[in-house]
Protein backbone atom coordinates (compact mmCIF):
# COMPACT_ATOMS: atom_id res chain seq x y z
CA UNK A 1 142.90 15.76 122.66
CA UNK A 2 143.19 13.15 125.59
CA UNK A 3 139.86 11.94 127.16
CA UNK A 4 138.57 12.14 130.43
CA UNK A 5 136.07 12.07 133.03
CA UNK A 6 132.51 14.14 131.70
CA UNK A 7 132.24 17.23 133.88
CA UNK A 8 128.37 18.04 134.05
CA UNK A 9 127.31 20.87 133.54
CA UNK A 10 124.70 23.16 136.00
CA UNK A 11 121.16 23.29 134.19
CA UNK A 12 119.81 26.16 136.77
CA UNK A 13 119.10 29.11 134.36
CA UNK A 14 121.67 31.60 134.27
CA UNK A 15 121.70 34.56 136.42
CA UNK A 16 121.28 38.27 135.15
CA UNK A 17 124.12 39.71 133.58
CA UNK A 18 123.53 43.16 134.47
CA UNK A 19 123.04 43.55 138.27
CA UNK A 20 121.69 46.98 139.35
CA UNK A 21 124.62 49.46 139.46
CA UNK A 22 127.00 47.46 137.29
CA UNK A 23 125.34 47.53 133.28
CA UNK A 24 127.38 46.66 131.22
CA UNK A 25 130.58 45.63 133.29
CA UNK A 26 129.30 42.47 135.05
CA UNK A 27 130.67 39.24 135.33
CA UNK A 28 130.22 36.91 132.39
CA UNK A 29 129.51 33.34 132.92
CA UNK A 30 130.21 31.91 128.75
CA UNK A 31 129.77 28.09 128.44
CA UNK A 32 132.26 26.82 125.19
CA UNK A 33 131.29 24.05 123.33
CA UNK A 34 133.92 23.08 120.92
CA UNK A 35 133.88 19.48 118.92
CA UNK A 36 137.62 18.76 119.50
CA UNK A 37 136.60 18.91 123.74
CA UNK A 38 136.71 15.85 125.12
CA UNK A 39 137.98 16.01 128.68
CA UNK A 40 136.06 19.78 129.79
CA UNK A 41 138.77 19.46 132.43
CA UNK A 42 142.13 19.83 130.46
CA UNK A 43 140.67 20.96 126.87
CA UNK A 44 140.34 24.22 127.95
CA UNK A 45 140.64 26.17 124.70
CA UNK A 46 141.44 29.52 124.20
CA UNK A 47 140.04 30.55 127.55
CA UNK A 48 143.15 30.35 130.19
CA UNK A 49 144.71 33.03 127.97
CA UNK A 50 141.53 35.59 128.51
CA UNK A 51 142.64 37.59 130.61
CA UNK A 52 141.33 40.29 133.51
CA UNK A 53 139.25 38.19 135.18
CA UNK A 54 135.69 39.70 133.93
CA UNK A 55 135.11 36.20 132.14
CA UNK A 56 134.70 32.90 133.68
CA UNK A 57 133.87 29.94 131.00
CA UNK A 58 132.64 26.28 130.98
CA UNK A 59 133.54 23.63 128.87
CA UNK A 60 130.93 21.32 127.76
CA UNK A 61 132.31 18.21 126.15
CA UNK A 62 131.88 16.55 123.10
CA UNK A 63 130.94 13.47 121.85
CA UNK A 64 133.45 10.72 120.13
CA UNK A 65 134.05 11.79 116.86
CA UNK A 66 136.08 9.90 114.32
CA UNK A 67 139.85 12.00 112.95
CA UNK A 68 138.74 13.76 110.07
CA UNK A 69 141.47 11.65 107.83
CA UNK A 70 139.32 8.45 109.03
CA UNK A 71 135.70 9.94 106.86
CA UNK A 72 135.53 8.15 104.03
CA UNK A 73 132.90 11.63 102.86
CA UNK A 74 133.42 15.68 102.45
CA UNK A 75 131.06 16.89 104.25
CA UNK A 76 129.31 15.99 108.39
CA UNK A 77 127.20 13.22 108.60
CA UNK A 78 124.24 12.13 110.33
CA UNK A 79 126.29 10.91 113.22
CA UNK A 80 128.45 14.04 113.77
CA UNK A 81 125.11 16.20 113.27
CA UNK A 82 123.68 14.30 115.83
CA UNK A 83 126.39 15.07 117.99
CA UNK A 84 126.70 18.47 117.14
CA UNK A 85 122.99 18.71 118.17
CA UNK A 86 123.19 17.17 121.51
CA UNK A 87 126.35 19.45 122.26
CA UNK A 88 124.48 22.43 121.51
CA UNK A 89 121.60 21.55 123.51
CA UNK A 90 124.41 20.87 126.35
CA UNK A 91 125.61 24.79 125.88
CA UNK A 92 122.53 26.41 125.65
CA UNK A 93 121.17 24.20 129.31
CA UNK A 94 124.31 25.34 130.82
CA UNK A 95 124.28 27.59 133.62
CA UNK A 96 125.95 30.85 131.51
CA UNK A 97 124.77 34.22 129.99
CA UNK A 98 126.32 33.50 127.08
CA UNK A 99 127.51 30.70 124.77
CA UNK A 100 131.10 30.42 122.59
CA UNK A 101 130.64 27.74 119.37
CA UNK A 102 133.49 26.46 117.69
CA UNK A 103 132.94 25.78 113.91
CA UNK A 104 129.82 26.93 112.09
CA UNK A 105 127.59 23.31 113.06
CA UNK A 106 127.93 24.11 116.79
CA UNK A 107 126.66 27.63 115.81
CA UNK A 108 123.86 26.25 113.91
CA UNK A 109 123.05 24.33 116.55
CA UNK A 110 122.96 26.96 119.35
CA UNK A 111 121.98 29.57 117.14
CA UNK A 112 118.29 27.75 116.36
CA UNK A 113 117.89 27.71 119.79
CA UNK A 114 118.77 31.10 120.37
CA UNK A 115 115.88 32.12 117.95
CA UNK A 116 113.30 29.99 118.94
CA UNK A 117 113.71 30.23 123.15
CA UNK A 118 113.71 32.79 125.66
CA UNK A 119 115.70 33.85 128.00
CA UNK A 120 118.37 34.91 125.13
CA UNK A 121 121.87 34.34 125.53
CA UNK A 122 125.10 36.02 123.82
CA UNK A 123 126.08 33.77 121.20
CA UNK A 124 129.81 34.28 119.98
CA UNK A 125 130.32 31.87 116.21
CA UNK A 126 134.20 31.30 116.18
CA UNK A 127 136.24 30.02 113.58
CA UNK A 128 132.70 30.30 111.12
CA UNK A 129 134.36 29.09 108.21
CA UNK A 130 132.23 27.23 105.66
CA UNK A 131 134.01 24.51 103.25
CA UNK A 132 131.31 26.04 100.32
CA UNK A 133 128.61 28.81 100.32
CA UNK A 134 125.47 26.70 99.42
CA UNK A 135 122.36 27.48 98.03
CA UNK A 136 118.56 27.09 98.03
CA UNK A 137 117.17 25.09 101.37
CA UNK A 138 120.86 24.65 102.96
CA UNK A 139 121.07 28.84 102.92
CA UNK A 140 117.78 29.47 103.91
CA UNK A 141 117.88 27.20 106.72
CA UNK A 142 121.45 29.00 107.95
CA UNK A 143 120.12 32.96 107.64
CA UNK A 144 117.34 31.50 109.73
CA UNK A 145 119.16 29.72 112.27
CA UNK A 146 122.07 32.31 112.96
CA UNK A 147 119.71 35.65 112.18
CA UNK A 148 120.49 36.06 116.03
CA UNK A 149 124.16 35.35 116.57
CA UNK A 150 126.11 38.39 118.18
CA UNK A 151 129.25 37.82 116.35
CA UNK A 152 130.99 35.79 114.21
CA UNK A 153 135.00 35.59 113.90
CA UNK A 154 136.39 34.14 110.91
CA UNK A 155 139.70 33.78 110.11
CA UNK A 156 140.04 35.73 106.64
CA UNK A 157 138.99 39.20 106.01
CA UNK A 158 137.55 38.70 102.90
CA UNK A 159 134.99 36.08 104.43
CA UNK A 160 133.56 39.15 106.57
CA UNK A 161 131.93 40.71 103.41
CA UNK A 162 131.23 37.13 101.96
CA UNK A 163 129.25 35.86 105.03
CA UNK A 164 127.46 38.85 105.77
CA UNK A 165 126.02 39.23 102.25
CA UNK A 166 125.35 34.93 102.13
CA UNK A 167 123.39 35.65 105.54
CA UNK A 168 122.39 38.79 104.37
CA UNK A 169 123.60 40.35 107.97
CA UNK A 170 125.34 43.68 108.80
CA UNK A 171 128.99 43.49 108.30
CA UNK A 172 128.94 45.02 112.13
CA UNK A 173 128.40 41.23 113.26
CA UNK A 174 131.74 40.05 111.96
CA UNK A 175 135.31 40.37 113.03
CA UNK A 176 138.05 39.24 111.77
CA UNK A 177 140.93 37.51 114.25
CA UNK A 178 143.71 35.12 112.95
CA UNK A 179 143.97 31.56 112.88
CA UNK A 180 145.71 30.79 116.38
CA UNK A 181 147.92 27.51 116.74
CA UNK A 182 149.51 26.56 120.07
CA UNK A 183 153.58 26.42 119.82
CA UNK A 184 154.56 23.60 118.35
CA UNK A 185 157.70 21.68 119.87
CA UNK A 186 160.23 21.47 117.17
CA UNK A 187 161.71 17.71 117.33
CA UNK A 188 162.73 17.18 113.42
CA UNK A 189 165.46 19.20 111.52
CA UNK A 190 165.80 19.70 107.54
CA UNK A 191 166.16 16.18 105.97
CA UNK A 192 169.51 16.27 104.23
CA UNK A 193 170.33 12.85 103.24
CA UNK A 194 166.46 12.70 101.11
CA UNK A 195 165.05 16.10 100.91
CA UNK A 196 161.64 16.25 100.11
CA UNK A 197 158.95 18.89 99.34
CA UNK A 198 155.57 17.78 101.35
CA UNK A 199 151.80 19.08 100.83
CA UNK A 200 148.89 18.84 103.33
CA UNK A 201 145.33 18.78 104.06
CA UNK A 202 142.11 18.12 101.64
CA UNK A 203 139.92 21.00 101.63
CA UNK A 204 140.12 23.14 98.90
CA UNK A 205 143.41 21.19 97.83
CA UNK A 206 144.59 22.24 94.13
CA UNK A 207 146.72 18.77 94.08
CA UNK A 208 145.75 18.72 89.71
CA UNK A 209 147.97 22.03 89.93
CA UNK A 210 150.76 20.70 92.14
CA UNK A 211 151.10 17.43 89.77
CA UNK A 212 151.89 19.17 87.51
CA UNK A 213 153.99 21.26 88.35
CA UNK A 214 156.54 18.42 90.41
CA UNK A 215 155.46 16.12 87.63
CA UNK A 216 159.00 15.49 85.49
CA UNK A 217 161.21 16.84 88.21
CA UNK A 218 163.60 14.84 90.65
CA UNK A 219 162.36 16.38 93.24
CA UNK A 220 160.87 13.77 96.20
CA UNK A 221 157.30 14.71 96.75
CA UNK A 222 155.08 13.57 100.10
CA UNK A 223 151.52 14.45 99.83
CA UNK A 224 149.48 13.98 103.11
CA UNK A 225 145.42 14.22 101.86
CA UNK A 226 142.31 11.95 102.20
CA UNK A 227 141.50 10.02 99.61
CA UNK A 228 138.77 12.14 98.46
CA UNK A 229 141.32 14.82 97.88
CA UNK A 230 143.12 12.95 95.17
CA UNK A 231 140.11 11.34 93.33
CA UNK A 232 140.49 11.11 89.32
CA UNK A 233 144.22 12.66 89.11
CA UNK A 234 147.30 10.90 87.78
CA UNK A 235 150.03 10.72 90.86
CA UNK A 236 153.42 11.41 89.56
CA UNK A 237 155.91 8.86 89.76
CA UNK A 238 157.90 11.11 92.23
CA UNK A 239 155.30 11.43 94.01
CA UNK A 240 154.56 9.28 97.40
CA UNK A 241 150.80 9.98 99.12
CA UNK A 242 150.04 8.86 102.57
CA UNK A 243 147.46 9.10 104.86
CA UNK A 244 146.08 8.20 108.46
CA UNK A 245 148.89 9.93 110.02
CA UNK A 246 148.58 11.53 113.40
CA UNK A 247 148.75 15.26 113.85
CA UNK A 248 152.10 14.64 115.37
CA UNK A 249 153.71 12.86 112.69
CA UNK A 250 152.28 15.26 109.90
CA UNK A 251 154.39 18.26 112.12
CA UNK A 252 157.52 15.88 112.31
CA UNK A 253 157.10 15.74 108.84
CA UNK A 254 156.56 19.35 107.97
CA UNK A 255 159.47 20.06 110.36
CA UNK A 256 161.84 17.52 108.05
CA UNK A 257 160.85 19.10 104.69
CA UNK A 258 163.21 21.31 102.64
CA UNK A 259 159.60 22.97 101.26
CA UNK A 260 155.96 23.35 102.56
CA UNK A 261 153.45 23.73 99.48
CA UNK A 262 149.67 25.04 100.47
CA UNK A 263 148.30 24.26 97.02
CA UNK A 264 144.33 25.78 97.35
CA UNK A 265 142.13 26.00 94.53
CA UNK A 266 140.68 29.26 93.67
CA UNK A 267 137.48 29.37 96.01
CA UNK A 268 134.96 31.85 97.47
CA UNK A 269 135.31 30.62 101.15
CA UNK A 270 139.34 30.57 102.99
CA UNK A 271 140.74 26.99 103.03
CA UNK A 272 144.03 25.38 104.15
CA UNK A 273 144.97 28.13 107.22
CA UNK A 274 145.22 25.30 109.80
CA UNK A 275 148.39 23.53 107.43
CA UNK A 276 149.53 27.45 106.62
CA UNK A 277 149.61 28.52 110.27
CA UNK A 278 150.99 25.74 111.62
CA UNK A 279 154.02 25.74 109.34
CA UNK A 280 154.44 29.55 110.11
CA UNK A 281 154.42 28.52 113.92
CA UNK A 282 157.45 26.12 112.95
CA UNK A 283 159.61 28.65 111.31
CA UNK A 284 158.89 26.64 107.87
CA UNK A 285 159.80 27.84 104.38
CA UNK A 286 156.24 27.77 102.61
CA UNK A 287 154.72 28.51 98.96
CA UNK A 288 151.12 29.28 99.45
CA UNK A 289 147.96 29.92 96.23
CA UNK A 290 147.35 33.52 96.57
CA UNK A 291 143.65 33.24 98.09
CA UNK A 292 141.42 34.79 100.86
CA UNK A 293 142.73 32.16 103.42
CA UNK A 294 146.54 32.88 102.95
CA UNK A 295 146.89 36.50 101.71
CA UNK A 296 146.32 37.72 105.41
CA UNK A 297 148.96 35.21 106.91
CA UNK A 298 151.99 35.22 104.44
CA UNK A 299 153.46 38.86 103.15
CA UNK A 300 155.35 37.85 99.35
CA UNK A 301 158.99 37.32 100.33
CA UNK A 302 159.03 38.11 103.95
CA UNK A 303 156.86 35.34 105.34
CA UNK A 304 156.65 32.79 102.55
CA UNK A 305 156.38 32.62 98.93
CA UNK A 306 152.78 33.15 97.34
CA UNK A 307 151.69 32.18 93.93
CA UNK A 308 148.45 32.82 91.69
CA UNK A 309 146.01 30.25 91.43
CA UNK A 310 146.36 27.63 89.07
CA UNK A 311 149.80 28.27 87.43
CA UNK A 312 152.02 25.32 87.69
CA UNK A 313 154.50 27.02 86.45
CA UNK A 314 154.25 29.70 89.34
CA UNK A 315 154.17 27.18 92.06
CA UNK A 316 157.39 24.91 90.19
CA UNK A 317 159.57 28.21 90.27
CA UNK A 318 158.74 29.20 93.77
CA UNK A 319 159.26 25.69 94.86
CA UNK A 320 162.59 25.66 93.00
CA UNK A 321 163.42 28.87 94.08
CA UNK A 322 163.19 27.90 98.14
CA UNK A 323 164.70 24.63 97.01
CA UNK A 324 168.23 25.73 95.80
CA UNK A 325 168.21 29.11 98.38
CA UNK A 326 168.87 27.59 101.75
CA UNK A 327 169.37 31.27 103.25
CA UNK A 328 166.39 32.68 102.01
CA UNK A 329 164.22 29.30 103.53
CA UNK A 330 166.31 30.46 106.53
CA UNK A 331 165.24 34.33 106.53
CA UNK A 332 161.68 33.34 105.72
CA UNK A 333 161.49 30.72 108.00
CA UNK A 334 162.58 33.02 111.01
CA UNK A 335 160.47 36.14 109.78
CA UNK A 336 157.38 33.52 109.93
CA UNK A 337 158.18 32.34 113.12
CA UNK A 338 158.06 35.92 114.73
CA UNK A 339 154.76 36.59 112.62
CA UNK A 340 153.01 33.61 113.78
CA UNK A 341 153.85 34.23 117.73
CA UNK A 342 152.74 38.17 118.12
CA UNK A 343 149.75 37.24 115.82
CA UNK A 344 148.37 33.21 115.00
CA UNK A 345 149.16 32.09 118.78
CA UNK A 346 146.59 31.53 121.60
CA UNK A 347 148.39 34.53 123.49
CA UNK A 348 147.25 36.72 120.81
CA UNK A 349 143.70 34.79 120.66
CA UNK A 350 143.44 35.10 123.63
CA UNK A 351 143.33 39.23 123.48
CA UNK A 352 141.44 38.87 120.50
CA UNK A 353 138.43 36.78 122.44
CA UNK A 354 138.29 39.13 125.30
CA UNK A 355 138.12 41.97 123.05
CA UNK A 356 135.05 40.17 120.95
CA UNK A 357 133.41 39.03 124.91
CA UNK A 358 133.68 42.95 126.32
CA UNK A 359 132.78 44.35 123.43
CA UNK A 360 128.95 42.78 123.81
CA UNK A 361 128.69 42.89 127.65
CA UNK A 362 129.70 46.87 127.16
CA UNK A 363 127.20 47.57 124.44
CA UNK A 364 124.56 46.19 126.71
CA UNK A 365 122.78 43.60 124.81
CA UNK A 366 123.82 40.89 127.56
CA UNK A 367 120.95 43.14 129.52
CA UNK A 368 118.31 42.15 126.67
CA UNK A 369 115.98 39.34 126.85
């Protein structure tokens, strides 16, 4: 995201939603905080595409954060906590009836507050997708920090069940809305001269599984991961990993590949939907683990190839199969090109928010404090 000037934001409290005569069907003033915000002015997020004009949002920028490919560690640190904090505190000052978190920190963050201050806001958790389901202090800490979040979108459907029961919270709280990518300018065609299959990402990654099932074969292999990803296996000779690539050059590169591989291990929680989607959104030919975050983005030989977790031999034939069958990478490709636009793009977010935001204001509980 390109940076900019800081646009402040109003700290007057927020006026009442509900104005006599008009429960339920006021105006909505929702202030976003998202980490990837940097210039409040241009990073505007899902919101130009809500449409009707009930809705008016502000952006509340973030602080510098390092690429996630640059951590040398899993999980947030100290430093992005901190800024996670400070961003929250931002939202919750704003001048706004409610409050829009992207990523389950910034809901942490807002959602303590929400609990422990008065006059409530709406709160609205998007994209709540947790890497792992933890235990002990770590949960106890989360049911008491989001106990009062309105809603929470995740991206799989399975994870509505799984977070409710973690947070032990109706199942009423949670939607479910697909992963949205903006479209993606195509600039690369199929490399011919050196075709190559190419894997992404590092969370949840079942790389051991891909190894071997490339391992032996002629086939050119790129794998894009951090380092973490990769620790303790044996790279295959035909196989060439790189890292601290830009988010451009990783969709030139998934543009140029004869196959896309989503390799996930078999988890609890959804992982690799942002490499899935966006490969969708490029008309790629993709094998994807059968798993909670792909089984609700790829339909078995229409959209994409999927496998079952942990069978290299599943994953070699697929990618063999895509490899030799340039019509049927064509077909696929196409089909998930038209999937991806009516459902994974912001147009279709965009609905999907406005849906989640009139939902609330119409059951009333913006008239609650």
């Amino acid at each position: 995201m390109p940076s900019g000037a800081h646009v402040a934001i109003d700290p007057r409290p927020a006026s009442s939603a509900c104005p006599a005569g008009e429960r339920g069907l006021a105006p909505m003033r929702w202030a976003v905080a998202a980490p990837f915000t940097a210039d409040p002015a241009s990073d505007r997020w899902l919101t130009p595409f809500v449409r009707g004009g009930r809705h008016s949002f502000v952006m509340v920028p973030a602080p510098p954060r390092p690429s996630w490919h640059a951590r040398a560690q899993r999980a947030s640190g100290w430093l992005d906590w901190l800024g996670t904090w400070s961003q929250g505190r931002t939202a919750w000052a704003a001048n706004a009836q409610g409050v829009i978190t992207v990523f389950p920190q910034l809901a942490f963050s807002v959602g303590a507050r929400q609990r422990a201050r008065a006059p409530q806001r709406l709160v609205v958790a998007w994209c709540f997708n947790l890497g792992q389901l933890y235990g002990g202090v770590k949960r106890a800490a989360a049911r008491l920090a989001l106990a009062r979040v309105d809603r929470f979108v995740v991206h799989s459907r399975a994870e509505v069940a799984l977070y409710a029961e973690w947070l032990e919270l109706p199942q009423e709280r949670f939607r479910f809305v697909p992963l949205q990518r903006a479209a993606i300018p195509l600039e690369e065609v199929e490399e011919q001269r050196d075709p190559f299959v190419l894997a992404m990402g590092s969370a949840q990654r079942d790389y051991a599984t891909l190894f071997e099932a490339v391992r032996g074969s002629r086939r050119r292999t790129i794998v894009v991961a951090a380092a973490h990803a990769l620790a303790g296996l044996d790279v295959p000779a035909n196989v060439e990993v790189r890292r601290g690539l830009t988010a451009a050059e990783c969709r030139r590169l998934a543009q140029r590949a004869r196959v896309n591989v989503v390799p996930v291990r078999a988890a609890a929680t959804a992982a690799g939907q942002v490499t899935l989607v966006e490969a969708l959104r490029m008309g790629r030919a993709v094998v994807a683990t059968r798993c909670s975050g792909s089984v609700d983005y790829v339909a078995h030989e229409r959209t994409g190839l999927l496998v079952e977790p942990h069978s290299a031999a599943a994953l070699r034939d697929a990618i063999e199969r895509l490899w030799a069958d340039a019509d049927l990478r064509a077909d696929l490709g196409r089909n998930a090109a038209r999937h991806a636009q009516e459902h994974c793009s912001d147009e279709a977010a965009g609905v999907a928010l406005r849906g989640v935001l009139d939902e609330l204001v119409g059951s009333g509980r913006a008239c609650r404090s």
